[in-house]
N, C-alpha and C. Protein backbone atom coordinates (compact mmCIF):
# COMPACT_ATOMS: atom_id res chain seq x y z
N UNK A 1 -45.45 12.35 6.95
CA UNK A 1 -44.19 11.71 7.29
C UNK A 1 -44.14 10.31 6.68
N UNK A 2 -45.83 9.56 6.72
CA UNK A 2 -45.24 8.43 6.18
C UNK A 2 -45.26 8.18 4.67
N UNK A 3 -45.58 9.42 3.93
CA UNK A 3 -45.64 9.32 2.62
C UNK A 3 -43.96 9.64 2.56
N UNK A 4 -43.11 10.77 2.89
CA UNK A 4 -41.93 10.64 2.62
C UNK A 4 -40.99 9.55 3.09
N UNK A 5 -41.25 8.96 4.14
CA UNK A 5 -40.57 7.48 4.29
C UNK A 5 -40.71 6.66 3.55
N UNK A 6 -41.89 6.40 2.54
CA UNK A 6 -42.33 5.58 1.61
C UNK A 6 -41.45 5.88 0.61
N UNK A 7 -41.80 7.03 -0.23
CA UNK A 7 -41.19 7.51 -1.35
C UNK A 7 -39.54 7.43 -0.92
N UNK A 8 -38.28 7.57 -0.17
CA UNK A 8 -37.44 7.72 0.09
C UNK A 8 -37.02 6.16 0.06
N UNK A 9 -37.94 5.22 0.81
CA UNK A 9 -37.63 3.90 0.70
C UNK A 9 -37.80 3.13 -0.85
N UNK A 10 -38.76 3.69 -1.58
CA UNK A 10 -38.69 3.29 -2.98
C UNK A 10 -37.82 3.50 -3.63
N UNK A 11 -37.51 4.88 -3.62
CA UNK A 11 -36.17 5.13 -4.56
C UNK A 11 -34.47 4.52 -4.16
N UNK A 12 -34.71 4.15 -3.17
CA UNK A 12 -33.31 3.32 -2.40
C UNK A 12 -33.79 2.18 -2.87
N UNK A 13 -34.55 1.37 -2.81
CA UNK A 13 -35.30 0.08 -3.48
C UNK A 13 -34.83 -0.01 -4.97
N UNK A 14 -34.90 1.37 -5.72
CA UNK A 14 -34.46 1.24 -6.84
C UNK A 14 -33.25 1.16 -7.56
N UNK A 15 -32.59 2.42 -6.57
CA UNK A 15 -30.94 2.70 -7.04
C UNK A 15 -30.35 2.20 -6.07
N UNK A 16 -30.32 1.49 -4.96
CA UNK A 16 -29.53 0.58 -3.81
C UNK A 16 -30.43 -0.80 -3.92
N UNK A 17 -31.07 -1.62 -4.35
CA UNK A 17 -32.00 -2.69 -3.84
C UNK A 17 -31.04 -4.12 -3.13
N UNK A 18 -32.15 -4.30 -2.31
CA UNK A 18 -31.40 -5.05 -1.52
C UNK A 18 -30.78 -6.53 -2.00
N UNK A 19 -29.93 -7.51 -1.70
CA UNK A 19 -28.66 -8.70 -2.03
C UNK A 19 -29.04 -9.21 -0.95
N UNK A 20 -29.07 -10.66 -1.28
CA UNK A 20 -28.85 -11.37 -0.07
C UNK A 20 -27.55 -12.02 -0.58
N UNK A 21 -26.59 -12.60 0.71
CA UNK A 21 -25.53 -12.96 0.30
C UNK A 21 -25.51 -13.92 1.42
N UNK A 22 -24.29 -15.13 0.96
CA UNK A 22 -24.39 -16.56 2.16
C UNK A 22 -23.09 -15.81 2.32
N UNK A 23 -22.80 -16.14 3.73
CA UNK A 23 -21.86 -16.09 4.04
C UNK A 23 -21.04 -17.68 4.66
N UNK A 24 -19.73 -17.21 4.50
CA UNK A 24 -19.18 -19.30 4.93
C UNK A 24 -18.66 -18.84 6.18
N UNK A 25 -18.89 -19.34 7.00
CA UNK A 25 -17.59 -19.31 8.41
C UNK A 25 -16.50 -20.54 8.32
N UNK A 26 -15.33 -19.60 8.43
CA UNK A 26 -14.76 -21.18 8.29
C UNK A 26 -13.88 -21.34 9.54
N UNK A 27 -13.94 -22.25 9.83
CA UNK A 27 -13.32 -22.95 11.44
C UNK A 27 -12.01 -22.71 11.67
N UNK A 28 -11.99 -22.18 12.76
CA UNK A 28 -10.10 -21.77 13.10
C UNK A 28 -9.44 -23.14 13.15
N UNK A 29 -8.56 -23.63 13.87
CA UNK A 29 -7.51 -24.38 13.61
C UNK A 29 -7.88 -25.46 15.63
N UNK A 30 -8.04 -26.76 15.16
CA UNK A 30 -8.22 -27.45 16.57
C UNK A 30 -7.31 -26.66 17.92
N UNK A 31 -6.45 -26.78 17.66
CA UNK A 31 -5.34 -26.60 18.33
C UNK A 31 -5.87 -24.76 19.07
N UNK A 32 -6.37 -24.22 18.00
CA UNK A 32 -6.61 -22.60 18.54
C UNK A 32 -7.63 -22.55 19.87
N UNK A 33 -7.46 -21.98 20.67
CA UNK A 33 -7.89 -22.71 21.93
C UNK A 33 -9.13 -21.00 22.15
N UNK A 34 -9.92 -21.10 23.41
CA UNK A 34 -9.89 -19.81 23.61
C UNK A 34 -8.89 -19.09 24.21
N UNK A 35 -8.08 -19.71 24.99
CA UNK A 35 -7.27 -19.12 25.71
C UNK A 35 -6.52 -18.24 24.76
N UNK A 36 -5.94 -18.83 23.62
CA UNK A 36 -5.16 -18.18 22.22
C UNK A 36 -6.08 -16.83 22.34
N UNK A 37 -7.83 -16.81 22.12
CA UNK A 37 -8.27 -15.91 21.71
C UNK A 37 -8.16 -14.59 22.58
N UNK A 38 -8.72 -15.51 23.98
CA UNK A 38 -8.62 -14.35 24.94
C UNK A 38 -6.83 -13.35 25.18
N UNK A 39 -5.87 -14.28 24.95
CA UNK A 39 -4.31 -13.93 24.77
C UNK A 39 -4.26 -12.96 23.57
N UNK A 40 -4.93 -13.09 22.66
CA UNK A 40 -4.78 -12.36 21.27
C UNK A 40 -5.64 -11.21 22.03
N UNK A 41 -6.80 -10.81 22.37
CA UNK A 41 -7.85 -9.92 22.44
C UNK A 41 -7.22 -9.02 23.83
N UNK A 42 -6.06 -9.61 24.44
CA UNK A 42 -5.59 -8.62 25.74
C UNK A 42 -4.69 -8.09 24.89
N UNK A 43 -3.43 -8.60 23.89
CA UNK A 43 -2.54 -8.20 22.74
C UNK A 43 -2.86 -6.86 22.28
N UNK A 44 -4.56 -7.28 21.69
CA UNK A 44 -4.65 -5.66 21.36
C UNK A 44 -4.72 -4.49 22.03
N UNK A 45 -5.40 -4.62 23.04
CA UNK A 45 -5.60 -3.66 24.05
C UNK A 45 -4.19 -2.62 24.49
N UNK A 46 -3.09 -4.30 24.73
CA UNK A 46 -1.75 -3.27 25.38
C UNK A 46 -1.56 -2.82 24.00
N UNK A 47 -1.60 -3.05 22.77
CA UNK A 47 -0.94 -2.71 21.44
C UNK A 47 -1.76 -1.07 21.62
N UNK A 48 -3.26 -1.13 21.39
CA UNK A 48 -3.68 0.43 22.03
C UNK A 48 -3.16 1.60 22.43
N UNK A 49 -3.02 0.63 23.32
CA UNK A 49 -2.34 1.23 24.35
C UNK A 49 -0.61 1.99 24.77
N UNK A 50 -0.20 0.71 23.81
CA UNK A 50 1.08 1.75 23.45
C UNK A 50 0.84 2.75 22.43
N UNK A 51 0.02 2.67 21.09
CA UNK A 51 0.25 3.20 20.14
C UNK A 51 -0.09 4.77 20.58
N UNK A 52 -1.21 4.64 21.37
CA UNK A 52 -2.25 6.00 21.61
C UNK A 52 -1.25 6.55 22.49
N UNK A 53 -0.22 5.94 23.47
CA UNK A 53 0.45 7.15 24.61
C UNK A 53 2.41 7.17 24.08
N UNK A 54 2.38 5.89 23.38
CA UNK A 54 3.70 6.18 23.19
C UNK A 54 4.54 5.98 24.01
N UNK A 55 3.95 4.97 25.51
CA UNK A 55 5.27 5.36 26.67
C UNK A 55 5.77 3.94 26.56
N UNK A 56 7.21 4.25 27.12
CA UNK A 56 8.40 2.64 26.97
C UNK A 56 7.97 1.64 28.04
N UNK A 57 6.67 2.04 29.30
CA UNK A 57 5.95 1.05 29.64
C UNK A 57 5.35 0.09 28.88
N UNK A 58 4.09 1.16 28.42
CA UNK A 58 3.72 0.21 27.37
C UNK A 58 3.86 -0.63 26.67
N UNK A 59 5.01 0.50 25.83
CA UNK A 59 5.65 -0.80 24.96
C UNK A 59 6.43 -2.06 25.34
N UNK A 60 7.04 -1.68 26.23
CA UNK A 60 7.58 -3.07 27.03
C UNK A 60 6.71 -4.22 27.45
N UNK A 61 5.57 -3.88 27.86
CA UNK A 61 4.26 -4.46 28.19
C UNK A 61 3.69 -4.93 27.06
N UNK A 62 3.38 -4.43 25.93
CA UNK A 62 3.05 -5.24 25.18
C UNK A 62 4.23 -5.83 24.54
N UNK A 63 5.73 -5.89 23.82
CA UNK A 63 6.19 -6.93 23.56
C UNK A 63 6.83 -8.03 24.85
N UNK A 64 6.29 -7.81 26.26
CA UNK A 64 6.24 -8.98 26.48
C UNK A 64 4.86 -10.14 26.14
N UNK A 65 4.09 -9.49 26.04
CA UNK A 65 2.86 -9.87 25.72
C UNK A 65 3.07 -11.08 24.50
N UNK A 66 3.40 -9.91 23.62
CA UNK A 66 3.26 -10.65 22.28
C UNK A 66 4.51 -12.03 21.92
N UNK A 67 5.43 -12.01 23.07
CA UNK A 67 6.56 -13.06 23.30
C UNK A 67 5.70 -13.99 24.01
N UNK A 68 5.06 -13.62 24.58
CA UNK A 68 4.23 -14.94 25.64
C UNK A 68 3.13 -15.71 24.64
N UNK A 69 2.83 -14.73 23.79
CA UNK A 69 1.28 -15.18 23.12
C UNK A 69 1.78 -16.04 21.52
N UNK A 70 3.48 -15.19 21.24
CA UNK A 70 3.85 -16.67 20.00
C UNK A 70 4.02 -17.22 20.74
N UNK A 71 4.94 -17.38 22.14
CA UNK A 71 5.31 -19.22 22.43
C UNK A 71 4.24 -20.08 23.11
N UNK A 72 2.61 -19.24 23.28
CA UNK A 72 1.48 -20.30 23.73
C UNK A 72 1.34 -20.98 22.41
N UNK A 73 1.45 -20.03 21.02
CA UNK A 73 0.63 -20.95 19.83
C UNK A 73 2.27 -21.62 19.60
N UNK A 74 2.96 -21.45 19.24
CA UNK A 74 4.22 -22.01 18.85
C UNK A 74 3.75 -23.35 19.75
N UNK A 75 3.73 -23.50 21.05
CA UNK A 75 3.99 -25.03 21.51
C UNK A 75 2.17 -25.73 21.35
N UNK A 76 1.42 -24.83 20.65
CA UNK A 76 0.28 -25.26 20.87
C UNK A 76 -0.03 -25.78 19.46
N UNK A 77 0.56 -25.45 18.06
CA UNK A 77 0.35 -25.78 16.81
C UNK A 77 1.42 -27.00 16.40
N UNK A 78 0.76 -27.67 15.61
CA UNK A 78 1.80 -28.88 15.54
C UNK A 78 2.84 -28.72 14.52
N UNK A 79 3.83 -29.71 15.03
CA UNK A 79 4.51 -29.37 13.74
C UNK A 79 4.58 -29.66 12.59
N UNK A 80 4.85 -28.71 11.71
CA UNK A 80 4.25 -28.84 9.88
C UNK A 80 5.34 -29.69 9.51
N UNK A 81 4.82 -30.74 8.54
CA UNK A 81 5.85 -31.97 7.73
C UNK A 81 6.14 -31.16 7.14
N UNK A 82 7.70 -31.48 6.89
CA UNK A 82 8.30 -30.91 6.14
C UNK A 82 9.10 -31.49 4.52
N UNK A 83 8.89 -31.36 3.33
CA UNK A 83 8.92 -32.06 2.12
C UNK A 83 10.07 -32.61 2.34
N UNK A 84 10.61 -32.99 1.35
CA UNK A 84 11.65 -33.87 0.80
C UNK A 84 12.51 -32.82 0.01
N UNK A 85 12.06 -31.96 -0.81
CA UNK A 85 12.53 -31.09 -1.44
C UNK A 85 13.27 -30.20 -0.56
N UNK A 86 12.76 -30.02 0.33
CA UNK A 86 13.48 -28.75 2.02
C UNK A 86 14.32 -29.52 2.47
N UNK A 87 14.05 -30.47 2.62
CA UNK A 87 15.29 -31.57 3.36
C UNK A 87 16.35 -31.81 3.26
N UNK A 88 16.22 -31.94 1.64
CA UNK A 88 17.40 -32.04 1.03
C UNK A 88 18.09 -30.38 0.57
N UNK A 89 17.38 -29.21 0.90
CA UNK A 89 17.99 -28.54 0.36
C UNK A 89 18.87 -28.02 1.86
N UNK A 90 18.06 -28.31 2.72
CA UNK A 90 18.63 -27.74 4.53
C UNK A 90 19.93 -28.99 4.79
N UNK A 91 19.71 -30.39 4.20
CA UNK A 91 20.93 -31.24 4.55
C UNK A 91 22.10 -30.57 3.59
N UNK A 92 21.89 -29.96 2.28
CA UNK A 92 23.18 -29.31 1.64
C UNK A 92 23.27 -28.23 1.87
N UNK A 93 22.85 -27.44 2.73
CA UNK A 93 23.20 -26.13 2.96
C UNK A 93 24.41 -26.95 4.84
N UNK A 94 23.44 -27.73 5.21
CA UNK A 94 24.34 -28.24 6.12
C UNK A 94 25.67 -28.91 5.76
N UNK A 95 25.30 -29.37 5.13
CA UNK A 95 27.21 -30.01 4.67
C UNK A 95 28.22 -28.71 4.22
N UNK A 96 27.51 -28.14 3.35
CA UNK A 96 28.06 -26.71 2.94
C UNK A 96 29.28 -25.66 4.32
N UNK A 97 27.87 -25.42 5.07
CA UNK A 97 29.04 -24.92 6.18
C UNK A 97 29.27 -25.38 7.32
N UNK A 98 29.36 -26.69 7.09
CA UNK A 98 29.56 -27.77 7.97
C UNK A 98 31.45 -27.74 7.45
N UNK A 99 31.34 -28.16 5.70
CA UNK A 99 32.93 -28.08 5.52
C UNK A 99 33.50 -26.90 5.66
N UNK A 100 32.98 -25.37 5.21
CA UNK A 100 34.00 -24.51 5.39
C UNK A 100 34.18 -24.48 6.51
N UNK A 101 33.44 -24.66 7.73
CA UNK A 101 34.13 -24.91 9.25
C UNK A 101 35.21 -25.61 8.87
N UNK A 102 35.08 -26.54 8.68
CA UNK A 102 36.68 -27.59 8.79
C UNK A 102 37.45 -27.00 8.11
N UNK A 103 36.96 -26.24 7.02
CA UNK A 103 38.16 -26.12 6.46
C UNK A 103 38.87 -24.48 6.28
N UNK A 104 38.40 -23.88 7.65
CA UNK A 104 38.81 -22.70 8.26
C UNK A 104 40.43 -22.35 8.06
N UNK A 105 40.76 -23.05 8.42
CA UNK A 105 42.39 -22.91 8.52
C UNK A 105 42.76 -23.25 7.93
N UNK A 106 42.69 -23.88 6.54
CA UNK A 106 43.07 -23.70 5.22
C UNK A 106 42.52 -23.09 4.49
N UNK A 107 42.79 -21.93 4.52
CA UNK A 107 42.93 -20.37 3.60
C UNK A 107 43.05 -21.40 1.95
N UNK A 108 43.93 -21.22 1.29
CA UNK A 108 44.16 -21.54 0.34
C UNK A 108 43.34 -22.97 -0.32
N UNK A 109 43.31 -23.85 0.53
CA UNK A 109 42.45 -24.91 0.27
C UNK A 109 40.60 -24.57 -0.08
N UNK A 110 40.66 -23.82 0.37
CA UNK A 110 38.99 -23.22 0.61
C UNK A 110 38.97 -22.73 -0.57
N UNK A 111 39.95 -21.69 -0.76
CA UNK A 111 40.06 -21.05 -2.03
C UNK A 111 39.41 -21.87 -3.45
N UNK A 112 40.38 -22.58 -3.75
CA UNK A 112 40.41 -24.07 -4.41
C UNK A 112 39.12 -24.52 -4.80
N UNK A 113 38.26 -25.13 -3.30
CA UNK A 113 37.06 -25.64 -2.98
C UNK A 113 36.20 -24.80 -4.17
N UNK A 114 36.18 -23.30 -3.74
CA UNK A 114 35.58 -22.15 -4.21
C UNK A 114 35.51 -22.55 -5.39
N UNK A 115 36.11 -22.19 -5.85
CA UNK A 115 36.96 -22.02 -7.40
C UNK A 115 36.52 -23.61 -8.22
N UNK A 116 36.33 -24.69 -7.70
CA UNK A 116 35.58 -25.90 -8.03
C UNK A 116 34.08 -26.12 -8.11
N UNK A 117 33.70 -25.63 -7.32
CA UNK A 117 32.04 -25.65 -6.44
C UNK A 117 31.49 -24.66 -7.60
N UNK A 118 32.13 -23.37 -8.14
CA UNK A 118 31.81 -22.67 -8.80
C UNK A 118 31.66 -22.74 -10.51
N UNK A 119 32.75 -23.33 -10.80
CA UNK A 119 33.22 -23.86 -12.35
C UNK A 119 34.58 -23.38 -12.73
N UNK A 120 34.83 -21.94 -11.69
CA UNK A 120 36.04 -21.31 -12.05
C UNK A 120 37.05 -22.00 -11.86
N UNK A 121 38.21 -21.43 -12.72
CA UNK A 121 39.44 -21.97 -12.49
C UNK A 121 40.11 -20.46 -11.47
N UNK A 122 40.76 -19.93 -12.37
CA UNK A 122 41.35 -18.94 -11.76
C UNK A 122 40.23 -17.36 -11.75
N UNK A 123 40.44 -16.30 -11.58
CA UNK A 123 39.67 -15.37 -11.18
C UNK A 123 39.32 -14.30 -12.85
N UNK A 124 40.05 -15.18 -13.66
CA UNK A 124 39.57 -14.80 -14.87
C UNK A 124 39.69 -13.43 -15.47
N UNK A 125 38.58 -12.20 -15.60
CA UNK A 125 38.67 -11.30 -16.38
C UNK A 125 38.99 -10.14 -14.57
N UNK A 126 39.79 -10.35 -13.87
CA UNK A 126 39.26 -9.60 -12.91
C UNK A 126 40.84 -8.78 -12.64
C-alpha cells in the first residue's frame, strides 16, 4: 500500500506539482459593520429559501429583507462627492425641465424653443 501511495504521489508531483500562491485580503469598507454582514448572511438564507419553495411568503420575506438591508448600508455609507462635470450636467438637465414646465401652456412657444435648442427651423424633409 505504501509503495502505491508513493508512486501515485510522484506522478501527481510530476503532472500536477504543487504552487504556492500569496494571496491579498483586501479590507471591506469602515463603514461595513458586522451587523451589514450578519444582515447580508440572513438575506441569503430567506433568498434560499424562496428560490428552493417558490412560496409568495417567502418571497415577501425576503424582499422585505433586502429593503431593510439597502436602507442599513444606504444610511451607513457616506456620501460619494460628486464631480463638477455631473453637476453641471444634473443643473442643465434641471433648467431643461424646469422651463418646459413653465412653458406647458404654451403649445406653440415650446414648439419654437424646440426648433431653436435643436438647430431646426421648420420640420424640413418631413
Amino acid at each position: 500500500m505504501d509503495h502505491y501511495n508513493n508512486s501515485l504521489s510522484s506522478i501527481l508531483d510530476i503532472h500536477a506539482p504543487l504552487k504556492t500562491r500569496t494571496v491579498n485580503f483586501t479590507r471591506s469598507a469602515p463603514w461595513y459593520t458586522n451587523q451589514h454582514r450578519a444582515m447580508k448572511r440572513s438575506g441569503r438564507v430567506l433568498e434560499r429559501a424562496y428560490t428552493t419553495s417558490g412560496l409568495t411568503v417567502h418571497k415577501l420575506a425576503y424582499r422585505e429583507h433586502q429593503k431593510s438591508y439597502a436602507k442599513a448600508l444606504s444610511s451607513a455609507r457616506p456620501a460619494a462627492p460628486r464631480s463638477p462635470t455631473a453637476l453641471a450636467v444634473i443643473t442643465a438637465a434641471q433648467q431643461e425641465s424646469t422651463f418646459i414646465r413653465e412653458q406647458q401652456h404654451r403649445g406653440a412657444g415650446l414648439l419654437s424653443t424646440g426648433n431653436t435648442t435643436t438647430g431646426g427651423g421648420s420640420c424640413g424633409g418631413l
